[in-house]
C-alpha atoms as a PDB file:
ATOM      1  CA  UNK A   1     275.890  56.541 -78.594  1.00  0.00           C
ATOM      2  CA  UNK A   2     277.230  57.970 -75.504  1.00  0.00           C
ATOM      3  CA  UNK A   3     274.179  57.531 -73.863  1.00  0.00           C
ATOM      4  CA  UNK A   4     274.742  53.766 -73.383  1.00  0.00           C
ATOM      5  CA  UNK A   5     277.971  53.629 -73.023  1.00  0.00           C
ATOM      6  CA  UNK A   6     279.606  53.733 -69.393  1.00  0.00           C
ATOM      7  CA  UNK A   7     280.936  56.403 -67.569  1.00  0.00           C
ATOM      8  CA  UNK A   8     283.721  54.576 -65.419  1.00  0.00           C
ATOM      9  CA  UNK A   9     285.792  55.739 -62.955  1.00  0.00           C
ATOM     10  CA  UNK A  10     289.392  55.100 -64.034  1.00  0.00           C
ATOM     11  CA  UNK A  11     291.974  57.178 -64.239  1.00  0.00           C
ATOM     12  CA  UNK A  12     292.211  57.227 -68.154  1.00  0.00           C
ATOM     13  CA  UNK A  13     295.347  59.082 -70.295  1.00  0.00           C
ATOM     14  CA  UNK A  14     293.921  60.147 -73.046  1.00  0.00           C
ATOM     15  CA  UNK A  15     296.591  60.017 -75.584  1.00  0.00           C
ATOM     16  CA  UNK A  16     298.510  56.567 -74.633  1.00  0.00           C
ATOM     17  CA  UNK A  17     300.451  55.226 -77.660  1.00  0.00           C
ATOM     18  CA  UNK A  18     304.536  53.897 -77.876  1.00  0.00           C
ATOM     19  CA  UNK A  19     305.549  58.007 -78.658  1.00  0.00           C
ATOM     20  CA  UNK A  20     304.596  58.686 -74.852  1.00  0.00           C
ATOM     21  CA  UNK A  21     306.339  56.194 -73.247  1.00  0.00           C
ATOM     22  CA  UNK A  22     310.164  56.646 -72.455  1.00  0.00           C
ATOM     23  CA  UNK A  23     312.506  53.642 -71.361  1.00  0.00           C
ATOM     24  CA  UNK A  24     314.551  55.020 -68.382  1.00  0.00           C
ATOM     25  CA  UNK A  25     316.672  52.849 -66.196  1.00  0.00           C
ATOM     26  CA  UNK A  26     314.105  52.575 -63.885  1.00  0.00           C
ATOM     27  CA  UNK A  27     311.669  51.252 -66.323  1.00  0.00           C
ATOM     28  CA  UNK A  28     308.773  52.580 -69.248  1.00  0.00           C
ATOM     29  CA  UNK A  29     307.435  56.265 -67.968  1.00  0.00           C
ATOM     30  CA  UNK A  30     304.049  57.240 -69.735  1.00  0.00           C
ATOM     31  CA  UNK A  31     304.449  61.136 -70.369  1.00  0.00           C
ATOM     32  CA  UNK A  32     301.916  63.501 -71.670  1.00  0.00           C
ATOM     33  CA  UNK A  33     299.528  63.420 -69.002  1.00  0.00           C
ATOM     34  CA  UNK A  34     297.518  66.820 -69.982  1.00  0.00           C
ATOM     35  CA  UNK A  35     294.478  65.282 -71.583  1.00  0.00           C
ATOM     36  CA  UNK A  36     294.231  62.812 -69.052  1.00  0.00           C
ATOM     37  CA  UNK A  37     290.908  62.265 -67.315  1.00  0.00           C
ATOM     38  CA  UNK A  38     288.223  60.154 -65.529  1.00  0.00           C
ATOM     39  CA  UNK A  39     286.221  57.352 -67.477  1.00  0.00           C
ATOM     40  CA  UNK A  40     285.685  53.515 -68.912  1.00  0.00           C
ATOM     41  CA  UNK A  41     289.565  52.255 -69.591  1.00  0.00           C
ATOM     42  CA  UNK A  42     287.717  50.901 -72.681  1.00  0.00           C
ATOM     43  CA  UNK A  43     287.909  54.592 -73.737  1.00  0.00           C
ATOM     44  CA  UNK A  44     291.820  55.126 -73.156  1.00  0.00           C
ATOM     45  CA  UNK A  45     292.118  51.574 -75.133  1.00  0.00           C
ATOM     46  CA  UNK A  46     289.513  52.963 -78.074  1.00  0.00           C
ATOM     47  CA  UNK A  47     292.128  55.393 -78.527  1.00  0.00           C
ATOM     48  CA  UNK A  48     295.155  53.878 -78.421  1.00  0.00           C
ATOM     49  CA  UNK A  49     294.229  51.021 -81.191  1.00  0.00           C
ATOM     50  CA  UNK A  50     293.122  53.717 -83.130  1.00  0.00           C
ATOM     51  CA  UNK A  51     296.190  55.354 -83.278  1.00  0.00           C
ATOM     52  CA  UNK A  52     297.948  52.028 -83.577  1.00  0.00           C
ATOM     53  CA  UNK A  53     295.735  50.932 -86.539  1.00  0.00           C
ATOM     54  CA  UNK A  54     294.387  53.855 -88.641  1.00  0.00           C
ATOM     55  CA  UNK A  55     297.386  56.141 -87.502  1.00  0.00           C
ATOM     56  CA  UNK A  56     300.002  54.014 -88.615  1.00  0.00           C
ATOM     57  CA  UNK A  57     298.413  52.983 -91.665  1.00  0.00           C
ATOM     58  CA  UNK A  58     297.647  56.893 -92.551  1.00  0.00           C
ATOM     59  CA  UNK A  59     301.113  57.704 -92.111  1.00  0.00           C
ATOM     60  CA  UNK A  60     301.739  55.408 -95.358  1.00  0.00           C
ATOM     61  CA  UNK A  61     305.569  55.559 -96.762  1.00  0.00           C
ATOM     62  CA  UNK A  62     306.599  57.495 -93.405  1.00  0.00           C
ATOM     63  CA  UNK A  63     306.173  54.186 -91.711  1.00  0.00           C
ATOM     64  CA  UNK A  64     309.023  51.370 -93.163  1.00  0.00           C
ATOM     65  CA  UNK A  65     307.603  47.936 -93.442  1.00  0.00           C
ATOM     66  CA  UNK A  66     309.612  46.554 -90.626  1.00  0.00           C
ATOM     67  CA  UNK A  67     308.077  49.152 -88.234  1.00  0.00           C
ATOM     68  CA  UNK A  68     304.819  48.434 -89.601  1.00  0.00           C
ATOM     69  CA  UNK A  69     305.233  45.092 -88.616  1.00  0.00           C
ATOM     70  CA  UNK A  70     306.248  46.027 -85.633  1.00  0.00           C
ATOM     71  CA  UNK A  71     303.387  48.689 -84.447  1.00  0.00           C
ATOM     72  CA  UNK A  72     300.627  45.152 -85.732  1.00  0.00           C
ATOM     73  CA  UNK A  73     302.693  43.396 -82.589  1.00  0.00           C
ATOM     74  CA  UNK A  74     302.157  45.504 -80.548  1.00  0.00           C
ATOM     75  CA  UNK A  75     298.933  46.298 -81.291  1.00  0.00           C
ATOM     76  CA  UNK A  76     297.515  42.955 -80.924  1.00  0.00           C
ATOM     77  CA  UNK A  77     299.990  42.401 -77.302  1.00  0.00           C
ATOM     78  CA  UNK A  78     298.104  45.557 -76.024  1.00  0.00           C
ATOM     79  CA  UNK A  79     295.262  44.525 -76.675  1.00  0.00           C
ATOM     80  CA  UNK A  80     295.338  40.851 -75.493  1.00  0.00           C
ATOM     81  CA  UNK A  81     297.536  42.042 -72.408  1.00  0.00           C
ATOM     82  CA  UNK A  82     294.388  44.546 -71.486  1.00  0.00           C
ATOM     83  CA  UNK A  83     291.828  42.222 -71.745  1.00  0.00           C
ATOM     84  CA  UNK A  84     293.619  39.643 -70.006  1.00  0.00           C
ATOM     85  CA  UNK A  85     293.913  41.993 -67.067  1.00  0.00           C
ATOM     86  CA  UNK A  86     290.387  43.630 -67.674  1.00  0.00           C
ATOM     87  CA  UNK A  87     288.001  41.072 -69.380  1.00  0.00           C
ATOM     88  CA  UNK A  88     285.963  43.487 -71.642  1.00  0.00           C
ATOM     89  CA  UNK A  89     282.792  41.919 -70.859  1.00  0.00           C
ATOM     90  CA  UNK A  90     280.597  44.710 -72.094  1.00  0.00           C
ATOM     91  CA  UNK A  91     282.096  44.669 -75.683  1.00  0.00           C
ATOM     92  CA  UNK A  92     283.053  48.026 -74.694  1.00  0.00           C
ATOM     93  CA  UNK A  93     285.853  48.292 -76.675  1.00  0.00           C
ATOM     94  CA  UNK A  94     283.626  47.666 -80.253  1.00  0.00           C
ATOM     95  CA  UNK A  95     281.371  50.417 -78.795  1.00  0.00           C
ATOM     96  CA  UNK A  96     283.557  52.962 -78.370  1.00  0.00           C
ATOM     97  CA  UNK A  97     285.636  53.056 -81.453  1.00  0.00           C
ATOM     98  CA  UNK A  98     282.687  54.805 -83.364  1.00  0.00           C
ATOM     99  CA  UNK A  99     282.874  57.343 -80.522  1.00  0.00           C
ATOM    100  CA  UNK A 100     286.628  57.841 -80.172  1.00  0.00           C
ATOM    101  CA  UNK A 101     286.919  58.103 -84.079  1.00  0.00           C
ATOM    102  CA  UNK A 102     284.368  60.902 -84.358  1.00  0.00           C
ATOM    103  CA  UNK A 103     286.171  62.538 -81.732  1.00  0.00           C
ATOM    104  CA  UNK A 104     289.520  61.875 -83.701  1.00  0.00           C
ATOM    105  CA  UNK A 105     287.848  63.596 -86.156  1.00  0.00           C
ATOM    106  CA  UNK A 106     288.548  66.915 -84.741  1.00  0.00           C
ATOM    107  CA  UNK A 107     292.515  66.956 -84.986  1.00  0.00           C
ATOM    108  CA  UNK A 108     291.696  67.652 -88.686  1.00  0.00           C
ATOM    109  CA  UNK A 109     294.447  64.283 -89.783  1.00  0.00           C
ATOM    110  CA  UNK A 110     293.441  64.552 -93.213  1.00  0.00           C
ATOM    111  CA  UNK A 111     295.401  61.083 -93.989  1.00  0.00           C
ATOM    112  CA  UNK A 112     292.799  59.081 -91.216  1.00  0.00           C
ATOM    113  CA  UNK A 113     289.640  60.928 -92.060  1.00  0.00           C
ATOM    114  CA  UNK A 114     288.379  58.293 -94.256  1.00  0.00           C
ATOM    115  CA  UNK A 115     288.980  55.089 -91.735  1.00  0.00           C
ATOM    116  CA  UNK A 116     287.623  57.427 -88.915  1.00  0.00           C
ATOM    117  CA  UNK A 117     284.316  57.836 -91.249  1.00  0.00           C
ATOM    118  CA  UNK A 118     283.855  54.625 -91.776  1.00  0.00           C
ATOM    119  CA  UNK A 119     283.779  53.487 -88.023  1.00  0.00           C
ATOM    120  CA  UNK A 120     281.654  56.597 -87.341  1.00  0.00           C
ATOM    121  CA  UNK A 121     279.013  55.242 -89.750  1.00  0.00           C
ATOM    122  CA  UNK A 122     279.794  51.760 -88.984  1.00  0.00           C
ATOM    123  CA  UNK A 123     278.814  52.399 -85.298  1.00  0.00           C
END
């Protein structure tokens, strides 16, 4: 699968979700930069819908309704703010979510293994 997909160019984070951003006075501050890297943004936003989607629904009665509710919102702004800003023309997002879950894979979250299977296959 990597084979086809893009390499890119972008500065990418790696781990982007709400738990690494803080709200200072000045504004939002992403934090966590160490598995930040060089590649397709399509990658960084693979990750972070993962996390938004399967992570949040594998964290089950840890997550209240309300802030499941919530984490869906902003799911679907991030998305449609990143695609309004970079039109995924490739469908690069839908091509690497089968990559980004197998690489999931490897933190060993026992809770998202069976979603992250699924794409795997899927893709």
């Amino acid at each position: 699968m990597l084979d086809v997909l893009p390499d890119g160019r972008h500065v990418c984070h790696g781990d982007y979700h709400p738990g690494n951003v803080i709200i200072t006075k000045s504004g939002p501050i992403v934090i966590d930069w160490m598995t930040a890297c060089a590649g397709s943004p399509w990658t960084d936003v693979a990750r972070t819908s993962l996390i938004l989607s399967i992570g949040a629904k594998a964290a089950g009665k840890q997550v209240r309704p309300l802030i499941r509710t919530v984490i869906k919102l902003y799911h679907r702004t991030y998305l449609n703010r990143y695609r309004a800003l970079i039109p995924d023309t490739g469908n690069e997002l839908e091509r690497w979510r089968p990559v980004i879950a197998a690489g999931r894979l490897t933190e060993d979250i026992l809770p998202e293994r069976e979603a992250l299977m699924e794409l795997v296959k899927a893709g």
